[in-house]
Protein backbone atom coordinates (compact mmCIF):
# COMPACT_ATOMS: atom_id res chain seq x y z
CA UNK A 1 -48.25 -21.24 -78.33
CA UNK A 2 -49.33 -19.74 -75.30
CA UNK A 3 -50.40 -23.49 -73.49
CA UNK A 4 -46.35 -24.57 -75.04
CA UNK A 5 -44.88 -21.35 -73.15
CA UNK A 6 -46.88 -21.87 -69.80
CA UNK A 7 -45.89 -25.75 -70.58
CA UNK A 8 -41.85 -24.12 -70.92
CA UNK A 9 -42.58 -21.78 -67.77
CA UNK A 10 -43.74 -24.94 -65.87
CA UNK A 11 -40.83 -27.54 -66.87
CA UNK A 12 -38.08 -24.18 -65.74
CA UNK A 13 -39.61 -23.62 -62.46
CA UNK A 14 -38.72 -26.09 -60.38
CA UNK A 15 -34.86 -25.63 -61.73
CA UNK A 16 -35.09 -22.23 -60.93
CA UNK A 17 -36.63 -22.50 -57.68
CA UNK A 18 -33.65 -25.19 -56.48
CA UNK A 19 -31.17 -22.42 -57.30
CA UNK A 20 -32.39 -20.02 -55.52
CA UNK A 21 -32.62 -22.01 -52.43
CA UNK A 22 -29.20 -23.40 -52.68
CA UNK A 23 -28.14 -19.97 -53.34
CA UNK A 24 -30.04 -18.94 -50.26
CA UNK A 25 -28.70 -21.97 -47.81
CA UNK A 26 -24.96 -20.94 -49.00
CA UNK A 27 -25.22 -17.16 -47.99
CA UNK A 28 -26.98 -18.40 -44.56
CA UNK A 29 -24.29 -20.72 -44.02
CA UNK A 30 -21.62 -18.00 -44.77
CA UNK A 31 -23.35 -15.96 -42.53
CA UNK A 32 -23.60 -18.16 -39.57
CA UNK A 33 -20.13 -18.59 -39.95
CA UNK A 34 -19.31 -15.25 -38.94
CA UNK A 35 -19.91 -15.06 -35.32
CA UNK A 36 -20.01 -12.32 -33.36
CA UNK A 37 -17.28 -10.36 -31.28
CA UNK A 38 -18.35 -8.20 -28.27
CA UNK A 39 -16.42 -5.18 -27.26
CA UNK A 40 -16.82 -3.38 -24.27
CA UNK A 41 -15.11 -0.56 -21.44
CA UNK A 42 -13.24 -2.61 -19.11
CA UNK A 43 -15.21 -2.32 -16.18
CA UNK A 44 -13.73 -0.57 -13.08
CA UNK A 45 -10.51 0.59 -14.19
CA UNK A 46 -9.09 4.33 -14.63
CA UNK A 47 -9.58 3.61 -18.46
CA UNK A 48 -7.21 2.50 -21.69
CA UNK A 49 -8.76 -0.94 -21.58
CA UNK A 50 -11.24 -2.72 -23.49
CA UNK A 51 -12.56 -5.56 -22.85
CA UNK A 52 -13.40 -8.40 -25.88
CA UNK A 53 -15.63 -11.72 -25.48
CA UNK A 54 -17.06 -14.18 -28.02
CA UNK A 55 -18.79 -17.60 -28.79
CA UNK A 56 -16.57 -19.23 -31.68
CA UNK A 57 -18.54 -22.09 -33.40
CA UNK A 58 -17.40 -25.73 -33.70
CA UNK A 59 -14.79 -26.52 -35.16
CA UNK A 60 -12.72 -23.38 -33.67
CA UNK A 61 -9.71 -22.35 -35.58
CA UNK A 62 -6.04 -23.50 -34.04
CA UNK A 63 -5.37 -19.48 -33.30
CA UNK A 64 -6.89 -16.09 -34.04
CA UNK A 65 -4.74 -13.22 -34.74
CA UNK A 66 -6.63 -10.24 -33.01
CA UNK A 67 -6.59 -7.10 -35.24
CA UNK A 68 -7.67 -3.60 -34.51
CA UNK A 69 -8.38 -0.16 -35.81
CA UNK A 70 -9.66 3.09 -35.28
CA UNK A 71 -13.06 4.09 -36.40
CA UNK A 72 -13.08 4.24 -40.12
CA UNK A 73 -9.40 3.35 -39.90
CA UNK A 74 -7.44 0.00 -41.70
CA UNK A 75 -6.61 -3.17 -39.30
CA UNK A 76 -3.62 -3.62 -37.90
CA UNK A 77 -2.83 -7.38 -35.63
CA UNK A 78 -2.79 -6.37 -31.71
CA UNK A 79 -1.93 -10.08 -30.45
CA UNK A 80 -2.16 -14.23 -30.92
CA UNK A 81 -4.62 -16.09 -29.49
CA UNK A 82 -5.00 -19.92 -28.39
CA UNK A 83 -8.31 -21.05 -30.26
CA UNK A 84 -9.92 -21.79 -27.28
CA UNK A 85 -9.88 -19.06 -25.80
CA UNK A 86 -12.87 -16.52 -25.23
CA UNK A 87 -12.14 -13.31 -23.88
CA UNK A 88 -9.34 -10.95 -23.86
CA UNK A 89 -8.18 -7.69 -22.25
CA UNK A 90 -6.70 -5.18 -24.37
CA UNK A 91 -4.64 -2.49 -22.55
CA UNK A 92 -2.92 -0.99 -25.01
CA UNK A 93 -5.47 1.60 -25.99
CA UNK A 94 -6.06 5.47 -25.83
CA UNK A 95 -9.08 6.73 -23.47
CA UNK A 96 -11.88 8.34 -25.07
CA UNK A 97 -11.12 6.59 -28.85
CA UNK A 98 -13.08 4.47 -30.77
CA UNK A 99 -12.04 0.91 -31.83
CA UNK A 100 -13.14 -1.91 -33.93
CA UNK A 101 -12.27 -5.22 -33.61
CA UNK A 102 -12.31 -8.73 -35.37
CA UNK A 103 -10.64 -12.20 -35.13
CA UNK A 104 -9.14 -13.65 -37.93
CA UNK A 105 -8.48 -17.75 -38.00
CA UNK A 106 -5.07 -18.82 -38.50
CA UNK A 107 -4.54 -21.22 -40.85
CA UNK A 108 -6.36 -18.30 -42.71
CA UNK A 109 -10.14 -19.93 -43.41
CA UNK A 110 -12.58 -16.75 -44.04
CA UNK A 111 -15.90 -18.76 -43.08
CA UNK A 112 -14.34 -18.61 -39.77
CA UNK A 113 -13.31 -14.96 -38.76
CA UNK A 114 -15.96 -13.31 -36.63
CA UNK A 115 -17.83 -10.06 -37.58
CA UNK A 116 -16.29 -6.56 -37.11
CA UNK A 117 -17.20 -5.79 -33.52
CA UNK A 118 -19.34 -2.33 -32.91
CA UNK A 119 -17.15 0.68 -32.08
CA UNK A 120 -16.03 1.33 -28.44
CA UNK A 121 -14.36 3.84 -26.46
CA UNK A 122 -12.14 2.63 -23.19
CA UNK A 123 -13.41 5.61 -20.88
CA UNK A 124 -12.12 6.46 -17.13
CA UNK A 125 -14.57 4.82 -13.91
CA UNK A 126 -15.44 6.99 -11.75
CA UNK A 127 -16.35 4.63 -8.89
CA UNK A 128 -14.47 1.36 -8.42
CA UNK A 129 -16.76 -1.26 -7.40
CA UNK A 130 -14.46 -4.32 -6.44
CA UNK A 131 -12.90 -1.82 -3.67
CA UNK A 132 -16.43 -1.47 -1.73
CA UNK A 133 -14.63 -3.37 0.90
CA UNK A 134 -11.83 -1.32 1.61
CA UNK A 135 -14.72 1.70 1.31
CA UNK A 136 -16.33 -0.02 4.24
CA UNK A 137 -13.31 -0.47 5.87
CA UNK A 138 -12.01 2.76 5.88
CA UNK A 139 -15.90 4.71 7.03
CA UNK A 140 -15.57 1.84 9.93
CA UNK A 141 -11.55 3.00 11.17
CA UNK A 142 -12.77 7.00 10.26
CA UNK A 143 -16.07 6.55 12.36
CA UNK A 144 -14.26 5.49 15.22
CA UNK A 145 -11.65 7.47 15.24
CA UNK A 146 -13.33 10.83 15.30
CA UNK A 147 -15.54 8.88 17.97
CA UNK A 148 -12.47 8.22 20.11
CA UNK A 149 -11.03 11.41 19.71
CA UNK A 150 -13.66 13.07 20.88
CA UNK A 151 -13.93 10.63 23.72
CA UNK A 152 -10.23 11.50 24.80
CA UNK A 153 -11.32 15.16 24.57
CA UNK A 154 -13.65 15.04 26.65
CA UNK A 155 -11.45 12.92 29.66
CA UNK A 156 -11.66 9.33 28.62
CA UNK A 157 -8.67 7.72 29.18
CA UNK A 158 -8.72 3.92 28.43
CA UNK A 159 -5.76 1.32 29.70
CA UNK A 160 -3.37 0.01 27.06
CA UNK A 161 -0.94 -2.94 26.80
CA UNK A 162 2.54 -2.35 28.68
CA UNK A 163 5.15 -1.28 26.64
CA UNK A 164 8.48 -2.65 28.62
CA UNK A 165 10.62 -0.47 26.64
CA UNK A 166 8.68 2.80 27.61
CA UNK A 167 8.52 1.54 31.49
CA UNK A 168 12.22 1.90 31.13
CA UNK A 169 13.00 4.94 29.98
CA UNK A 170 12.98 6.62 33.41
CA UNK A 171 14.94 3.51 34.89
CA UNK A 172 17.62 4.29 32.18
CA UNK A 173 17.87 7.83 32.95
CA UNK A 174 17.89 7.30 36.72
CA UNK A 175 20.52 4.66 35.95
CA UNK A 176 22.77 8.01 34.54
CA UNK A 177 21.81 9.96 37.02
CA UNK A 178 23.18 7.58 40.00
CA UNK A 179 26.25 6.88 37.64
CA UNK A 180 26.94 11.00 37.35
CA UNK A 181 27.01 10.02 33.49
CA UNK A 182 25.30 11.24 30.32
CA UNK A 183 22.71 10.39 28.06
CA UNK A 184 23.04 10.12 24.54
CA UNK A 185 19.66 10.44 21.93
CA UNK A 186 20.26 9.60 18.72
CA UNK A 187 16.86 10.29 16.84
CA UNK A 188 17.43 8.02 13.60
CA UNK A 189 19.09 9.10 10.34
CA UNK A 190 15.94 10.15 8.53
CA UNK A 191 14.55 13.58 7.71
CA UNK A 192 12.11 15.46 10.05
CA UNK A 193 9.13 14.88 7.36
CA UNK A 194 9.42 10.75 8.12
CA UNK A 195 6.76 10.22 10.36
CA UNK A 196 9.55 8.00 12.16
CA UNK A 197 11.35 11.05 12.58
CA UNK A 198 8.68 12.94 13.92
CA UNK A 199 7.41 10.41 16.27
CA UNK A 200 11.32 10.55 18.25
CA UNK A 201 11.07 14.00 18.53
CA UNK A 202 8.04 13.52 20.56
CA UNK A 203 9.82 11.01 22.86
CA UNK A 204 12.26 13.21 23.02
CA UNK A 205 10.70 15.77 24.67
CA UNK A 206 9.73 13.09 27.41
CA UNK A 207 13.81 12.04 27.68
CA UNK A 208 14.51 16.05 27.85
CA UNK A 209 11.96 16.60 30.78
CA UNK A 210 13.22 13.65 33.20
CA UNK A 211 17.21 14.77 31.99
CA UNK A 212 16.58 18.27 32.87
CA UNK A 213 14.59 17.29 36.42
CA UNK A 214 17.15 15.26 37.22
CA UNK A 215 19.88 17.44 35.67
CA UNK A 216 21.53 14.93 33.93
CA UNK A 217 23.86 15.90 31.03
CA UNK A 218 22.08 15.22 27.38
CA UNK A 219 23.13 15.37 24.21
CA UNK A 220 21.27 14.87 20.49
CA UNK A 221 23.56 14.08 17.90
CA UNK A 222 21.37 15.14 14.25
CA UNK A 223 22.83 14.45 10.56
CA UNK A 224 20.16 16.55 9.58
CA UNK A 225 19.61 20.45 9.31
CA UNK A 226 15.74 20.30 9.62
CA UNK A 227 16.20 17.98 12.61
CA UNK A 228 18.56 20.12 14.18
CA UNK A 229 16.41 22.90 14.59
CA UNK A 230 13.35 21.06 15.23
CA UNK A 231 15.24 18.88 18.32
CA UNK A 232 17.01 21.98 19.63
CA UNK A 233 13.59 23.69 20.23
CA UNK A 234 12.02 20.68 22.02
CA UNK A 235 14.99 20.09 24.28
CA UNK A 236 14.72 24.05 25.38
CA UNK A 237 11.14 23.59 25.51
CA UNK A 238 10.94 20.42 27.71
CA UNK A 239 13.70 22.30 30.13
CA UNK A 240 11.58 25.21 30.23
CA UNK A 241 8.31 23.43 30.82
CA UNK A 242 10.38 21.84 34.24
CA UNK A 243 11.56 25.46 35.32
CA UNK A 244 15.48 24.63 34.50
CA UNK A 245 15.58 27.18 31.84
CA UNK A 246 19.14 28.22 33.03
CA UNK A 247 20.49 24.18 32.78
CA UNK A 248 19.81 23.99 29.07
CA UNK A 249 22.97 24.50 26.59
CA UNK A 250 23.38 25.20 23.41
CA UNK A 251 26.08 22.66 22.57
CA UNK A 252 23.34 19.65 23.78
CA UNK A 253 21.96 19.53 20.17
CA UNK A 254 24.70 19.33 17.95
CA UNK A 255 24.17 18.85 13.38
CA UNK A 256 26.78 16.19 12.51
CA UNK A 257 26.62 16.09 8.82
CA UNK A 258 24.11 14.51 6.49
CA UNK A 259 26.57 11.88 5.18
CA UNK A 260 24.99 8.48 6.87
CA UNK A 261 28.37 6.38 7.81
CA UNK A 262 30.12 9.99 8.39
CA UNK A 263 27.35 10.54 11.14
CA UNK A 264 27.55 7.05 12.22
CA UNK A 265 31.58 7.53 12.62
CA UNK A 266 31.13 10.29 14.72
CA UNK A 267 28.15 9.05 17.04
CA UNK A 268 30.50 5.95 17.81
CA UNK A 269 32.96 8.31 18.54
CA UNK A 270 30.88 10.62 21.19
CA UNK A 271 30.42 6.83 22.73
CA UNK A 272 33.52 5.98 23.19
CA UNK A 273 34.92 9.41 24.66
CA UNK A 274 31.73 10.62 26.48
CA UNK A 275 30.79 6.92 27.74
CA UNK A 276 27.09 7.93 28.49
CA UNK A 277 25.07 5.69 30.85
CA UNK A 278 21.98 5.35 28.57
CA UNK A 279 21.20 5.10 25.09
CA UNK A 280 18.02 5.76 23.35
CA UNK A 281 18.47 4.82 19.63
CA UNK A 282 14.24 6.25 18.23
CA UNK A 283 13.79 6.56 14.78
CA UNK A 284 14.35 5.77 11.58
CA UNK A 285 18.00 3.14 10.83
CA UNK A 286 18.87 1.22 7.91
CA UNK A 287 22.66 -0.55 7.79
CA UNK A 288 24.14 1.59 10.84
CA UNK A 289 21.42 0.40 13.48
CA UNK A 290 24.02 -2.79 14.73
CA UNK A 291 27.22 -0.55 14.13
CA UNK A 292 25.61 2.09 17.08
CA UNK A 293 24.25 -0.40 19.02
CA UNK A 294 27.52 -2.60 19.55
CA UNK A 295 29.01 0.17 20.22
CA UNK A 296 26.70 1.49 23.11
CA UNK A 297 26.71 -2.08 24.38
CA UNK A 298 30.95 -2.18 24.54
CA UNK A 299 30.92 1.37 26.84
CA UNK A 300 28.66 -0.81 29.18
CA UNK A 301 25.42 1.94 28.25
CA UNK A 302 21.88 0.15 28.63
CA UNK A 303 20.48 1.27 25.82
CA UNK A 304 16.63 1.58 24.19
CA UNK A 305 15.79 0.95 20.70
CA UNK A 306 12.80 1.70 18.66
CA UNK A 307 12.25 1.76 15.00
CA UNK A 308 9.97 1.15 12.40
CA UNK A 309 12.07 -0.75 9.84
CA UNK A 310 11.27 -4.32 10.15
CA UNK A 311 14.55 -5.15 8.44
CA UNK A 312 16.58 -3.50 11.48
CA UNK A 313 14.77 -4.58 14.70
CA UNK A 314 16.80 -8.06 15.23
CA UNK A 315 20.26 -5.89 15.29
CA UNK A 316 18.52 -4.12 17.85
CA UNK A 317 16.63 -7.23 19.41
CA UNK A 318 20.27 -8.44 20.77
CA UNK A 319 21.91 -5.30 20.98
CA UNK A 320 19.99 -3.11 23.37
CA UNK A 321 18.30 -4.01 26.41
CA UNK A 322 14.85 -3.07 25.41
CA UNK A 323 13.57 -3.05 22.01
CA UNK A 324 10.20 -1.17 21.10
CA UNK A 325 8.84 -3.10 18.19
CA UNK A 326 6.97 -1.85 15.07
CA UNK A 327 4.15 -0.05 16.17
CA UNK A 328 4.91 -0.23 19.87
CA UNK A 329 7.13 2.71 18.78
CA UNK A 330 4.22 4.91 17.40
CA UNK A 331 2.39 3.50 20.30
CA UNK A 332 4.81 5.20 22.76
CA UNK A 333 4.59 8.42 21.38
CA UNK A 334 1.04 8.65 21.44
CA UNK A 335 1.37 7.30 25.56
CA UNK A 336 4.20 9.96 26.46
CA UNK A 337 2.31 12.74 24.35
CA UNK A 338 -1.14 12.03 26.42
CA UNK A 339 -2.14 14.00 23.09
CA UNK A 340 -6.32 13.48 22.75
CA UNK A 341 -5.85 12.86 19.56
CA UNK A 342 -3.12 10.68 19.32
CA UNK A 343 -4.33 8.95 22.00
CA UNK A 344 -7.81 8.68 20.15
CA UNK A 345 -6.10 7.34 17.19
CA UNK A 346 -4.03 4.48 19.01
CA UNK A 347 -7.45 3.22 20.82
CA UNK A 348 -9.00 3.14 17.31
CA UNK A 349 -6.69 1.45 15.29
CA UNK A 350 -6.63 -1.39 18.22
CA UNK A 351 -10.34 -1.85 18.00
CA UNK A 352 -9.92 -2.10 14.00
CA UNK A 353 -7.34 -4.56 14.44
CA UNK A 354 -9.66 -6.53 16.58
CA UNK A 355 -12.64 -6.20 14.09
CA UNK A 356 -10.78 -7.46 11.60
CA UNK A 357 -9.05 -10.63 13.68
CA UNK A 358 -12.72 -11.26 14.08
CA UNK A 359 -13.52 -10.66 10.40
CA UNK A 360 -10.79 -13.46 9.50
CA UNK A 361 -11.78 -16.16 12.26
CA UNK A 362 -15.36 -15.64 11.44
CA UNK A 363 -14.93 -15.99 7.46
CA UNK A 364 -12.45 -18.88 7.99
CA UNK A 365 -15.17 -20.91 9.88
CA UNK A 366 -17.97 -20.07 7.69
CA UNK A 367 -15.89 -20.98 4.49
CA UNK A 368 -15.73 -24.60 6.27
CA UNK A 369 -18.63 -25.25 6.21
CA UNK A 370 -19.02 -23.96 2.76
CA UNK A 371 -20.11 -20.54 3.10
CA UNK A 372 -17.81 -18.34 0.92
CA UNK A 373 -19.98 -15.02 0.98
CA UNK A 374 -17.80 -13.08 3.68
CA UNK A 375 -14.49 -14.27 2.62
CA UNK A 376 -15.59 -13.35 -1.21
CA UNK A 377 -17.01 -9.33 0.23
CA UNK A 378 -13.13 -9.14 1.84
CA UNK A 379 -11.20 -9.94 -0.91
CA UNK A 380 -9.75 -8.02 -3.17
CA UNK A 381 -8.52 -7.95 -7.08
């Protein structure tokens, strides 16, 4: 009996042992199938992003719906994806809570979902690492500006470009002068915390010094309370600082009204009745720059223009006789301040400007002949 059992046992084993190996191959097979999803904290952001990548095998399903849920929570679909696709950026999530993820094939086909990715939290970056250049950028223009300031401190002066519209500023007030005729400053239509704003009422203490030495009638039209004030104390300041204390009026700084046409209506009409000799439009305009300076030009005034808005300096370009352009108009008020530090300023952002000309001619010849490393540091997501 015992030989007829082991002879059983024998004939049963090899049965047995092909069972268990097929049974063996089919859970391997199942659990190849299931490949896995990596989730991770988008890199470099201010958080509320993760980050998923994955490896599908072959054959890849037509599209995976992407589904989501809070640690320990139930799945819910975030988005469609093409099948051959392999990453994706969620941004729809909360900072600081943890999420699972999995893709799930569509047509459904379980053997080809991935595994449940490992919880992760989108958290906050402190340090943004794609922005090194501008970092570098930035300690360059801040090195050399304290540098120059200090230089102009200490009695550097250094020659800058001629500014045509700033040479004429005392030609168009001598022009008044001879003519026994006013001057009219109209110093934009902004308020006096626009650094456009605050820039005219530097030049305006310039136009105030030559009208008072040459006593020549001025007057500042202002739509603007804040302005008003500020531009009456640097016209009695700049008369004061010439000794013609006694020539300065009240009535030369005059609030309008803050309406912008309403201001614009009664500019025109100082024009027309006071016919000044010179114009200086310096500040910020939007849609009444050409209505102000057609006007000057018909009452025969020459007139200077200076702004900041792009989108108004060709009114002004044929308008008025002299135009100062873009940052020629900042530049002007650091030249008339003779301010260290404005002057320090100006002399540093021109020798940024040429660093990074250089920076561009340099990385476009390198990148022809195939070299891609500067052009790749400077660029930016």
């Amino acid at each position: 009996m015992l030989g007829v059992e082991r002879g059983k046992a024998g004939v049963h084993l090899p049965a047995a042992v092909s069972f268990a190996t097929c049974l063996c191959s089919l859970l391997l097979a199942l659990h190849v199938a299931a490949f896995p999803l990596k989730a991770s904290d988008t890199p470099n952001d201010g958080g509320g992003s993760i980050t998923l990548e994955w490896t599908a095998p072959q054959p890849v399903a037509k599209e995976w719906i992407l589904v989501r849920r809070e640690r320990g929570g139930t799945f819910a679909p975030v988005t469609t994806i093409e099948g051959t696709v392999h990453s994706f950026r969620d941004g729809a999530v909360q900072t600081g809570v943890a999420y699972e993820y999995q893709l799930v094939a569509q047509p459904t086909d379980p053997q080809l979902d991935s595994e449940v990715s490992a919880p992760t939290r989108a958290v906050a970056a402190w340090f943004d690492r794609t922005k090194v250049n501008v970092l570098v950028v930035a300690a360059i223009f801040f090195f050399l500006l304290f540098f120059y300031i200090r230089q102009a401190e200490s009695g550097v002066r250094w020659s800058f470009r001629k500014i045509p519209g700033l040479a004429a500023i005392e030609e168009a007030i001598g022009r008044a002068t001879e003519m026994g005729r006013g001057i009219l400053y109209v110093p934009g239509v902004q308020e006096i915390d626009d650094i456009q704003t605050i820039a005219s009422m530097i030049l305006l203490t310039k136009v105030s010094r030559m009208a008072a030495k040459y006593e020549t009638n001025l007057l500042v039209p202002t739509n603007s309370p804040g302005v008003y004030t500020v531009a009456e104390e640097v016209v009695k300041s700049a008369y004061g600082d010439v000794g013609r204390s006694d020539a300065y009026r009240s009535d030369q700084v005059r609030y309008i009204t803050s309406e912008q046409f309403a201001y614009v209506a009664a500019v025109n009409g100082i024009m027309l009745r006071e016919r000044p000799a010179a114009n200086f439009l310096l500040g910020a305009f939007f849609a009444e720059s050409l209505l102000l300076a057609e006007t000057g030009h018909s009452v025969g005034a020459i007139q200077i223009a200076g702004t900041a808005n792009v989108h108004q300096m060709p009114f002004f370009v044929v308008a008025c006789d002299y135009t100062l352009i873009g940052e020629e108009y900042y530049a002007a008020s650091a030249l008339l301040s003779n301010d260290a530090r404005l002057l320090g300023s100006l002399k540093a952002s021109d020798t940024v400007k040429i660093f990074l000309i250089t920076v561009i001619v340099v990385g476009s010849l390198l990148l022809t002949f195939g070299q891609s490393w500067l052009t790749g540091f400077f660029s930016t997501q």
